[in-house]
PDB file of N, CA and C in Angstrom:
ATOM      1  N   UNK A   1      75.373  75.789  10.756  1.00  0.00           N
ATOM      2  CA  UNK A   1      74.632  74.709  10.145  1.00  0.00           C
ATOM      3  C   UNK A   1      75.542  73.838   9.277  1.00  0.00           C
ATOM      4  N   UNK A   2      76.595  74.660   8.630  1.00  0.00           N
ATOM      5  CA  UNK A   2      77.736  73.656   7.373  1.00  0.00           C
ATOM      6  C   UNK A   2      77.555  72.314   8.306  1.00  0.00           C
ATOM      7  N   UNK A   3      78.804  72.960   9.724  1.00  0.00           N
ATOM      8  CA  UNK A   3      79.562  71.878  10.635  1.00  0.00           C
ATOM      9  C   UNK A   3      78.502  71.048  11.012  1.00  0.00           C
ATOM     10  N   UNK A   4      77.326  71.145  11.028  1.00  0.00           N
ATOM     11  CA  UNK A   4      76.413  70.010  11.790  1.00  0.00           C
ATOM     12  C   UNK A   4      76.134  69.233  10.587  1.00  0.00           C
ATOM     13  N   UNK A   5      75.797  69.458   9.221  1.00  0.00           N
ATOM     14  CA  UNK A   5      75.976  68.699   8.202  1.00  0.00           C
ATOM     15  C   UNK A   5      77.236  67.603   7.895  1.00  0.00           C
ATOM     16  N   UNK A   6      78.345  68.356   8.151  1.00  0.00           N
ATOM     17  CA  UNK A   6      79.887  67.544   8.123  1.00  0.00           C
ATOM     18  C   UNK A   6      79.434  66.536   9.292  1.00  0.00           C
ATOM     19  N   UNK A   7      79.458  66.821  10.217  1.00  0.00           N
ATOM     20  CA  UNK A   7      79.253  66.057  11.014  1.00  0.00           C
ATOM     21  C   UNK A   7      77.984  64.826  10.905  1.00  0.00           C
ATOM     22  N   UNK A   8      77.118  65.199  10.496  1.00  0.00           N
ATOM     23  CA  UNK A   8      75.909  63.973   9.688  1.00  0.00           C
ATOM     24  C   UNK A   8      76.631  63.109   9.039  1.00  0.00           C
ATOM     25  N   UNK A   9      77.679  63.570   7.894  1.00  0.00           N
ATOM     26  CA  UNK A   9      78.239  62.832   6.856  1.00  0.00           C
ATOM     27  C   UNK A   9      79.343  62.307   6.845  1.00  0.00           C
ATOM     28  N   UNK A  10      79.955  62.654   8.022  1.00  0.00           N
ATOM     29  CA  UNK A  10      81.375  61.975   8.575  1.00  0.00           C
ATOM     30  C   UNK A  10      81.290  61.951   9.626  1.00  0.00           C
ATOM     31  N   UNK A  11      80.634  60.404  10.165  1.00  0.00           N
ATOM     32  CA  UNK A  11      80.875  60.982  11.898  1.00  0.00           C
ATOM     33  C   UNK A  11      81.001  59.125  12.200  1.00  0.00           C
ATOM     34  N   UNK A  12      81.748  58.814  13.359  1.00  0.00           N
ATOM     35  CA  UNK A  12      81.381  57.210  13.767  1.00  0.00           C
ATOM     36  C   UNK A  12      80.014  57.086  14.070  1.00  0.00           C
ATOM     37  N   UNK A  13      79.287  55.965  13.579  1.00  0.00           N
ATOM     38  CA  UNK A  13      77.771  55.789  14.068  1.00  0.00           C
ATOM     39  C   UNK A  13      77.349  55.059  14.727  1.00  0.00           C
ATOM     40  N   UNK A  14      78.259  53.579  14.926  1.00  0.00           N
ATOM     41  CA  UNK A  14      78.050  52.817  16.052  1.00  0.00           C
ATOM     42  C   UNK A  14      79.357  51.913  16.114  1.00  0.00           C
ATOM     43  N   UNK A  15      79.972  51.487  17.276  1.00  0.00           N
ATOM     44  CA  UNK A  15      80.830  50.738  17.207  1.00  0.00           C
ATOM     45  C   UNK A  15      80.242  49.442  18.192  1.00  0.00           C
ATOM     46  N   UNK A  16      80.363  47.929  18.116  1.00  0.00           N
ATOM     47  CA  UNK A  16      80.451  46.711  18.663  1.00  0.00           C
ATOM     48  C   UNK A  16      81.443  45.922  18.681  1.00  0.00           C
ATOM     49  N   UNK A  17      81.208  45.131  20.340  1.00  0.00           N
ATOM     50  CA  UNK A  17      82.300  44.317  20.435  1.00  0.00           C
ATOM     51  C   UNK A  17      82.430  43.081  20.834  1.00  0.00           C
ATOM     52  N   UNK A  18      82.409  41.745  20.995  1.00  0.00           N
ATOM     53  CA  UNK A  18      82.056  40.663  20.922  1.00  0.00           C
ATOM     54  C   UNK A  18      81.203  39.544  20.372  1.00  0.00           C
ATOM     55  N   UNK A  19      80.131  38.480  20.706  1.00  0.00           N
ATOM     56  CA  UNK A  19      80.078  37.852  20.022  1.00  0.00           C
ATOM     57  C   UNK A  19      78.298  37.582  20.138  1.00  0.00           C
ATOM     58  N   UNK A  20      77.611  37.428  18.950  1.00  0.00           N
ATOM     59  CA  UNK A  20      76.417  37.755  18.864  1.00  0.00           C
ATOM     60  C   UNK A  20      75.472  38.730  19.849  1.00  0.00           C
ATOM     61  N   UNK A  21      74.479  37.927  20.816  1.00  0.00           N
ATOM     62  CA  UNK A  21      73.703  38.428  21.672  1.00  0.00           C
ATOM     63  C   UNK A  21      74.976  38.954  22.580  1.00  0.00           C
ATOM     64  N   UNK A  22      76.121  38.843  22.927  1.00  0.00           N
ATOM     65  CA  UNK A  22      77.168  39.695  23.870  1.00  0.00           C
ATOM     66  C   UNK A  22      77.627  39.956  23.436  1.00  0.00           C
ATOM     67  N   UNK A  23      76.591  40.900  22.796  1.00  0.00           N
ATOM     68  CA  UNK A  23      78.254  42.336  22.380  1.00  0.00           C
ATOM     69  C   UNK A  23      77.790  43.745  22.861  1.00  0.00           C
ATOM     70  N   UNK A  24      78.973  44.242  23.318  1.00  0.00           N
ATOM     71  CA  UNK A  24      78.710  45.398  23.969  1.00  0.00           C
ATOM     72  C   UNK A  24      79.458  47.031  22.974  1.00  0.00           C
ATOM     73  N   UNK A  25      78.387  47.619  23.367  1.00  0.00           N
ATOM     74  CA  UNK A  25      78.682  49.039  22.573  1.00  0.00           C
ATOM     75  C   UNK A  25      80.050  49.664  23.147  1.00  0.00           C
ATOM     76  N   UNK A  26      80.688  49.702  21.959  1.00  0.00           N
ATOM     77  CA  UNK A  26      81.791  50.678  22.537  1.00  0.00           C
ATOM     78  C   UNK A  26      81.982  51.742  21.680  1.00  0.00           C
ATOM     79  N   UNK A  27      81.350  52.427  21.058  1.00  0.00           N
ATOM     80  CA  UNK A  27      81.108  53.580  20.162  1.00  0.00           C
ATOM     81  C   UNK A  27      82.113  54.597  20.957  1.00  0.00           C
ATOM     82  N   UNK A  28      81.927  55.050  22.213  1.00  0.00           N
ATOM     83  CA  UNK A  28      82.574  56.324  22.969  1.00  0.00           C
ATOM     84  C   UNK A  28      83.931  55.350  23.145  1.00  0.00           C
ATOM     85  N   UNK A  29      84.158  54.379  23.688  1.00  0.00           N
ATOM     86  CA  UNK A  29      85.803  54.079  22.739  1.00  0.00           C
ATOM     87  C   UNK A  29      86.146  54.117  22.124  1.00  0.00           C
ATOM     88  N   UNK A  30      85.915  53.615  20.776  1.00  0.00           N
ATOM     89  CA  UNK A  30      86.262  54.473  19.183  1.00  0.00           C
ATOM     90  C   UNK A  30      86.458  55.474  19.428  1.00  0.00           C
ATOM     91  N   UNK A  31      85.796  56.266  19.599  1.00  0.00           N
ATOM     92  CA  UNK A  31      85.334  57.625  19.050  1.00  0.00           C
ATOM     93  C   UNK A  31      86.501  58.221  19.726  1.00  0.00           C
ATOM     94  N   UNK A  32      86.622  58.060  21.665  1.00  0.00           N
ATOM     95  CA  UNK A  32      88.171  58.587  21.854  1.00  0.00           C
ATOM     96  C   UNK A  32      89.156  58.380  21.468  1.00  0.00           C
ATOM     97  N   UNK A  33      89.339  56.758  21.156  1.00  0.00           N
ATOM     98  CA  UNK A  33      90.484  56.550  19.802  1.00  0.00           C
ATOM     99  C   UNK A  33      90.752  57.291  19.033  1.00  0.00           C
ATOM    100  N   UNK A  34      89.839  57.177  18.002  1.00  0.00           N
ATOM    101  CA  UNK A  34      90.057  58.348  17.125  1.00  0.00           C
ATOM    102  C   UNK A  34      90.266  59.897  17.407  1.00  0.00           C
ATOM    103  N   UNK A  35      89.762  60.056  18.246  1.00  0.00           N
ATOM    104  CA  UNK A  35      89.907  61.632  18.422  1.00  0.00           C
ATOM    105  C   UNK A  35      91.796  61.900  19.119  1.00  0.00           C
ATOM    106  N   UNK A  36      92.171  60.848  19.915  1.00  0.00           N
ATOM    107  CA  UNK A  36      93.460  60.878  19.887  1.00  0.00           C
ATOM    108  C   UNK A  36      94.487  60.067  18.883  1.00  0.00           C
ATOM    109  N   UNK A  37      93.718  59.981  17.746  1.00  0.00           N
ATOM    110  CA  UNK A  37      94.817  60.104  16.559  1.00  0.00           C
ATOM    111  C   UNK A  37      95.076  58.585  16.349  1.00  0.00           C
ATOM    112  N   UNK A  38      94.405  57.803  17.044  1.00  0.00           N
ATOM    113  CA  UNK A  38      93.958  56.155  16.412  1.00  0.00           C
ATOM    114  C   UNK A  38      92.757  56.005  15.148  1.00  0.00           C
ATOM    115  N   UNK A  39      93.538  55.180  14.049  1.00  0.00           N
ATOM    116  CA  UNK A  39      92.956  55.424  13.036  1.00  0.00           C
ATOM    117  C   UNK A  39      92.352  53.876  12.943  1.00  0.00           C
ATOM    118  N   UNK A  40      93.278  52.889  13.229  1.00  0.00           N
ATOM    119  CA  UNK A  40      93.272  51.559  13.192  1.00  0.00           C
ATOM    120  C   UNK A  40      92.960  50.637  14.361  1.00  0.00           C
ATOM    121  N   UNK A  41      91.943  49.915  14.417  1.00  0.00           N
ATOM    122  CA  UNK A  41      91.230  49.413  15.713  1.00  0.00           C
ATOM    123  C   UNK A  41      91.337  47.775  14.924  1.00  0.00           C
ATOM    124  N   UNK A  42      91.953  47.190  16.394  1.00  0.00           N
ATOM    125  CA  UNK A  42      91.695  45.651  16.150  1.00  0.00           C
ATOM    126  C   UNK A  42      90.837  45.089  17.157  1.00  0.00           C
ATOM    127  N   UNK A  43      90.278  44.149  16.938  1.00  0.00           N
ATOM    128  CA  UNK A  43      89.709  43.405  18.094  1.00  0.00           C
ATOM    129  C   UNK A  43      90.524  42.649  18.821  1.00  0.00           C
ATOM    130  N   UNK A  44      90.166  42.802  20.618  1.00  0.00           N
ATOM    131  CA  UNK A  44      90.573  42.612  21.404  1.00  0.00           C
ATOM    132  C   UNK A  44      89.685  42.252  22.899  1.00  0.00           C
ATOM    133  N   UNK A  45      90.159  41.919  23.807  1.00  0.00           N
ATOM    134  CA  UNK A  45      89.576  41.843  24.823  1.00  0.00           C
ATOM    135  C   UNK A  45      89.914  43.401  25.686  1.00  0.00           C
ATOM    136  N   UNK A  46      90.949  44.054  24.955  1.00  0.00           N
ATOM    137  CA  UNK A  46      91.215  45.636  25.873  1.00  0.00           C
ATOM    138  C   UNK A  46      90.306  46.233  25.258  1.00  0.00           C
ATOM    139  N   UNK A  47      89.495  46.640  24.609  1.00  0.00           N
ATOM    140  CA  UNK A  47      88.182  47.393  24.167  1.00  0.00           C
ATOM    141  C   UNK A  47      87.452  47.346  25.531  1.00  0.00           C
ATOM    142  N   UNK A  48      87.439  46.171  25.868  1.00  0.00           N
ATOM    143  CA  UNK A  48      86.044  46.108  26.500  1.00  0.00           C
ATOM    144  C   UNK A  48      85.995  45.234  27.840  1.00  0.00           C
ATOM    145  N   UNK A  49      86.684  44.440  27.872  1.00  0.00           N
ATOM    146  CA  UNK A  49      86.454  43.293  28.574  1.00  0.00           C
ATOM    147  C   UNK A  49      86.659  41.705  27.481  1.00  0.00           C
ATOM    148  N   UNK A  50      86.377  40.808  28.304  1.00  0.00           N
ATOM    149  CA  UNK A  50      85.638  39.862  27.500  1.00  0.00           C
ATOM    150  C   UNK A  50      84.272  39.493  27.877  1.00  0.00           C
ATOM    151  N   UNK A  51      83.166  39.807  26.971  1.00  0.00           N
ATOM    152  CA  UNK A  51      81.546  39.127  26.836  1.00  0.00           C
ATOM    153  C   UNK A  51      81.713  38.147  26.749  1.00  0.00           C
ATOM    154  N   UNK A  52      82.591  37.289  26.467  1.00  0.00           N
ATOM    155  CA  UNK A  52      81.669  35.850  26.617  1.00  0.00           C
ATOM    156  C   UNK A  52      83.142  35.048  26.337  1.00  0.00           C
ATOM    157  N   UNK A  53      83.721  34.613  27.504  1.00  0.00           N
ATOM    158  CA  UNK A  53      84.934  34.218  27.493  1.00  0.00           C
ATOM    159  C   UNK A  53      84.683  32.548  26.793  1.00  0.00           C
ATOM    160  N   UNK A  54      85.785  32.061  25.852  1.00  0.00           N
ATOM    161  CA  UNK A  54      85.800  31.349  25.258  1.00  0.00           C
ATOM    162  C   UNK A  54      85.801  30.868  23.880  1.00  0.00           C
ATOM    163  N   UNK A  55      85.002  32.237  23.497  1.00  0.00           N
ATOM    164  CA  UNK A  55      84.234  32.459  22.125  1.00  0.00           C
ATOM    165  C   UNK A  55      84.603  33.571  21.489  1.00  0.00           C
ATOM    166  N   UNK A  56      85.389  33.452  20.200  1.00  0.00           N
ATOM    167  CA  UNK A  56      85.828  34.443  19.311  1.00  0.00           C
ATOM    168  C   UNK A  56      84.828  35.721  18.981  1.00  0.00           C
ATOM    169  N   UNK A  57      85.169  36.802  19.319  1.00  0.00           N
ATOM    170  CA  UNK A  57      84.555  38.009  19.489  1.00  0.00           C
ATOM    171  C   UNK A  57      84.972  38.732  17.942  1.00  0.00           C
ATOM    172  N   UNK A  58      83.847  39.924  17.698  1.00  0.00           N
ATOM    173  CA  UNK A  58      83.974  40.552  16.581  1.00  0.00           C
ATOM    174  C   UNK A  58      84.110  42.080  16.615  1.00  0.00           C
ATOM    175  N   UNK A  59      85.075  42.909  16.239  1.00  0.00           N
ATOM    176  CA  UNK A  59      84.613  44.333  16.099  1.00  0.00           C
ATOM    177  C   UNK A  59      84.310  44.692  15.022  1.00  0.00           C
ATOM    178  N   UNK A  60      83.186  45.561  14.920  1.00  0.00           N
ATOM    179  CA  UNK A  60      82.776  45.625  13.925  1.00  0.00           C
ATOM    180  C   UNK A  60      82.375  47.533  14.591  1.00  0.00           C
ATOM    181  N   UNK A  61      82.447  47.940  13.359  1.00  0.00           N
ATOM    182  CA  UNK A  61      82.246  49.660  13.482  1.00  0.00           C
ATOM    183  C   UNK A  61      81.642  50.089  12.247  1.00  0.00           C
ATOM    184  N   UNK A  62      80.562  51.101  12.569  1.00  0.00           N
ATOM    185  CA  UNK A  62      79.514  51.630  11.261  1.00  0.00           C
ATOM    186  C   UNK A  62      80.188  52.936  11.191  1.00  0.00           C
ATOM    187  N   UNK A  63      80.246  53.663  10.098  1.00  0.00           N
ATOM    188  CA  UNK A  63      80.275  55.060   9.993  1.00  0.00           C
ATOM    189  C   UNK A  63      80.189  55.352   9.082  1.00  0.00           C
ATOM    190  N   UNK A  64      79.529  57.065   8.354  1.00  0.00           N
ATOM    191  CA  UNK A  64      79.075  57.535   7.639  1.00  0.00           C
ATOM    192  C   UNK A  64      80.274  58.686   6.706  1.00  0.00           C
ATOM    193  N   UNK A  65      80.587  58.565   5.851  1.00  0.00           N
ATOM    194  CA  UNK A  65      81.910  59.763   5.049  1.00  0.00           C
ATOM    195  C   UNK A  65      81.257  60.084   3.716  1.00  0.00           C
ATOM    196  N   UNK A  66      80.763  60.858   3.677  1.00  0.00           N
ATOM    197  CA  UNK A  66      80.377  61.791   2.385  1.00  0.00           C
ATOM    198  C   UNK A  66      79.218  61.511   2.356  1.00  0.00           C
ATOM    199  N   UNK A  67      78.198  61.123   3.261  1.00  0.00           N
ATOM    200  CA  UNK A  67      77.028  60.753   2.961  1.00  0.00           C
ATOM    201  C   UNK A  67      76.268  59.210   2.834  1.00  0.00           C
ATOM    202  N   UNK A  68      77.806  58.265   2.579  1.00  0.00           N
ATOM    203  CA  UNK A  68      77.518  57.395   2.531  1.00  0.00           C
ATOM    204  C   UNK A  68      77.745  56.614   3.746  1.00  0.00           C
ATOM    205  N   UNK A  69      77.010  55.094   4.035  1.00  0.00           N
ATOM    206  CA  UNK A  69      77.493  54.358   5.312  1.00  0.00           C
ATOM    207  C   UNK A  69      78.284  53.637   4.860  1.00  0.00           C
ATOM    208  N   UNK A  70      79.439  53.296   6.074  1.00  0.00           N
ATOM    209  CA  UNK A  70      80.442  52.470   5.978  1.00  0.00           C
ATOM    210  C   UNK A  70      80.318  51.811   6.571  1.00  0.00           C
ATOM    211  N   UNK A  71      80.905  50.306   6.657  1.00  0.00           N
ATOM    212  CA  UNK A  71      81.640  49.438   8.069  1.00  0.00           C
ATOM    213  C   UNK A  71      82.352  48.739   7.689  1.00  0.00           C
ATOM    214  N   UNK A  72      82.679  48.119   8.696  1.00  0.00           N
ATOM    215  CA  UNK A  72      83.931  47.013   8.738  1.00  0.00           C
ATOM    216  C   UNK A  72      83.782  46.288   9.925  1.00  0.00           C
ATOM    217  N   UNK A  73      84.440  45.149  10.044  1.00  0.00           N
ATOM    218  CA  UNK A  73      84.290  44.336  11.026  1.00  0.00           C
ATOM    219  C   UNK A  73      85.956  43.389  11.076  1.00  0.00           C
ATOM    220  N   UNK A  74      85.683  42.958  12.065  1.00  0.00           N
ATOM    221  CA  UNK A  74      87.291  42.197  12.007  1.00  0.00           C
ATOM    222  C   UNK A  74      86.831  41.310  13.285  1.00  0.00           C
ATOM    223  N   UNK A  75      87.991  40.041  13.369  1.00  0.00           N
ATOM    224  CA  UNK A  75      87.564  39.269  14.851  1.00  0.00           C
ATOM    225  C   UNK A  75      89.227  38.719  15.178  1.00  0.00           C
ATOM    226  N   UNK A  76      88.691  38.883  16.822  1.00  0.00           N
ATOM    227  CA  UNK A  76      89.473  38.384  17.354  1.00  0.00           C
ATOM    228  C   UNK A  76      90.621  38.096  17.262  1.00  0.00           C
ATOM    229  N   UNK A  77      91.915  37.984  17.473  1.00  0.00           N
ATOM    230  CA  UNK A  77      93.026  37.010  16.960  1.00  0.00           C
ATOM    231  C   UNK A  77      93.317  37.218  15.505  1.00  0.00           C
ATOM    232  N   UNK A  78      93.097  38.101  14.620  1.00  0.00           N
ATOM    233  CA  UNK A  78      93.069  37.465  13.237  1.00  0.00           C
ATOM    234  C   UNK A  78      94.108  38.577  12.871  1.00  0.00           C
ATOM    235  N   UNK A  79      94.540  39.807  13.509  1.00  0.00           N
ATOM    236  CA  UNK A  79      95.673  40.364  13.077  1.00  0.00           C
ATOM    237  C   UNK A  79      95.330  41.536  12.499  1.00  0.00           C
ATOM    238  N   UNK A  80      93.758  41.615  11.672  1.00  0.00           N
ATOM    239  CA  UNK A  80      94.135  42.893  10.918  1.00  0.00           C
ATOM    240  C   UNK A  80      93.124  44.004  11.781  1.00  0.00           C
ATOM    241  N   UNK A  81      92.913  45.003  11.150  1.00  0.00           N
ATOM    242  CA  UNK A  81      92.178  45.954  11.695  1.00  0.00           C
ATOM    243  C   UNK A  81      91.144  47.026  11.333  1.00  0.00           C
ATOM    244  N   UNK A  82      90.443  47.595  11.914  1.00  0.00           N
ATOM    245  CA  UNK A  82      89.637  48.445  10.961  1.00  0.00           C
ATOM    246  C   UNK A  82      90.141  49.718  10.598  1.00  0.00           C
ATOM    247  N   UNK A  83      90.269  50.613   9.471  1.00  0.00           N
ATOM    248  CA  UNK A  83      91.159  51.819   9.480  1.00  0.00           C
ATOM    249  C   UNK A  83      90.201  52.646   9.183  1.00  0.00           C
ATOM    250  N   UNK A  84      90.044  53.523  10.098  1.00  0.00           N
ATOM    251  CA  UNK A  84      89.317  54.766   9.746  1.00  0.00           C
ATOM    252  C   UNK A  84      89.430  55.443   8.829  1.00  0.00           C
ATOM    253  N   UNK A  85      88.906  56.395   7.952  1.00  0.00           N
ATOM    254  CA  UNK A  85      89.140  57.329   7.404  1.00  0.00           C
ATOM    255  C   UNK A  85      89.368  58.710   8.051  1.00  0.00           C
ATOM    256  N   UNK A  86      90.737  59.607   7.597  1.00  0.00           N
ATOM    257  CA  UNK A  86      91.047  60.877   8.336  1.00  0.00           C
ATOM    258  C   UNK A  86      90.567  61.532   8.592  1.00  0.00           C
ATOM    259  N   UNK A  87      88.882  61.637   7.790  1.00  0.00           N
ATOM    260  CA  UNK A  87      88.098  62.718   7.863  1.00  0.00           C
ATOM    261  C   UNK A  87      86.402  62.736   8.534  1.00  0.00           C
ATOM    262  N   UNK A  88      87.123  62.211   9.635  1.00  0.00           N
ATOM    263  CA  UNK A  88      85.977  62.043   9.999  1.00  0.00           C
ATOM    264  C   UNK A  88      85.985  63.033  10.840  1.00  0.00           C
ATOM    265  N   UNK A  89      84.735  63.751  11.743  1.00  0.00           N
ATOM    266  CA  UNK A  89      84.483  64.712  12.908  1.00  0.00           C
ATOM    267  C   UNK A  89      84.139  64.040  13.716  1.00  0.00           C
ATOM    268  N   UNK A  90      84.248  64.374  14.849  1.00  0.00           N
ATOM    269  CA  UNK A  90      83.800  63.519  16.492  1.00  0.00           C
ATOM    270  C   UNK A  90      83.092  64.479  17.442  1.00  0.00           C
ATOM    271  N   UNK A  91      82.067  64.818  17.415  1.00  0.00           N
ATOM    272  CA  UNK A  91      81.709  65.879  18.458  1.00  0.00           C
ATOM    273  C   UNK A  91      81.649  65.750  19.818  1.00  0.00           C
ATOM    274  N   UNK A  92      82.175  66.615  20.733  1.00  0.00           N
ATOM    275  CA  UNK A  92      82.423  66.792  22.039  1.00  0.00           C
ATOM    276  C   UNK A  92      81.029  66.507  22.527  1.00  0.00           C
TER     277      UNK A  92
END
């Protein structure tokens, strides 16, 4: 029961990728990211594709660490990235 709690309180909760009504879930990309030791996610058209060619796309990722919710978001072209925290769990 601990580990299923840790996991409530540190876990990715949703990840998105492009631009308003086209954006597509890429949560199980993150999530393998991270689980192979990617901490830092930028937006890109290699996530996903491009939704809606032309138009500056956003990643944006929710997640939960100690109980509390997090996110971040970043777009397109702009250089920086979202950085995970180390402690998060990812369940199989």
């Amino acid at each position: 029961m601990e580990l299923i709690n840790k996991i409530k309180q540190n876990t990715i909760i949703f990840a998105g990728y492009g631009y308003h009504e086209k954006t597509i879930n890429v949560t199980e990309k993150i999530k393998a990211g991270y689980k192979a030791g990617k901490r830092e996610f930028k937006a890109g058209n290699d996530i996903a594709g491009d939704p809606l060619v032309g138009r500056r796309k956003s990643l944006y990722i929710v997640w939960t660490e100690n109980g509390t919710t997090r996110s971040g978001n970043v777009e397109e072209g702009d250089g920086r990235g979202i950085i995970l925290p180390n402690n998060l769990l990812i369940a199989d």
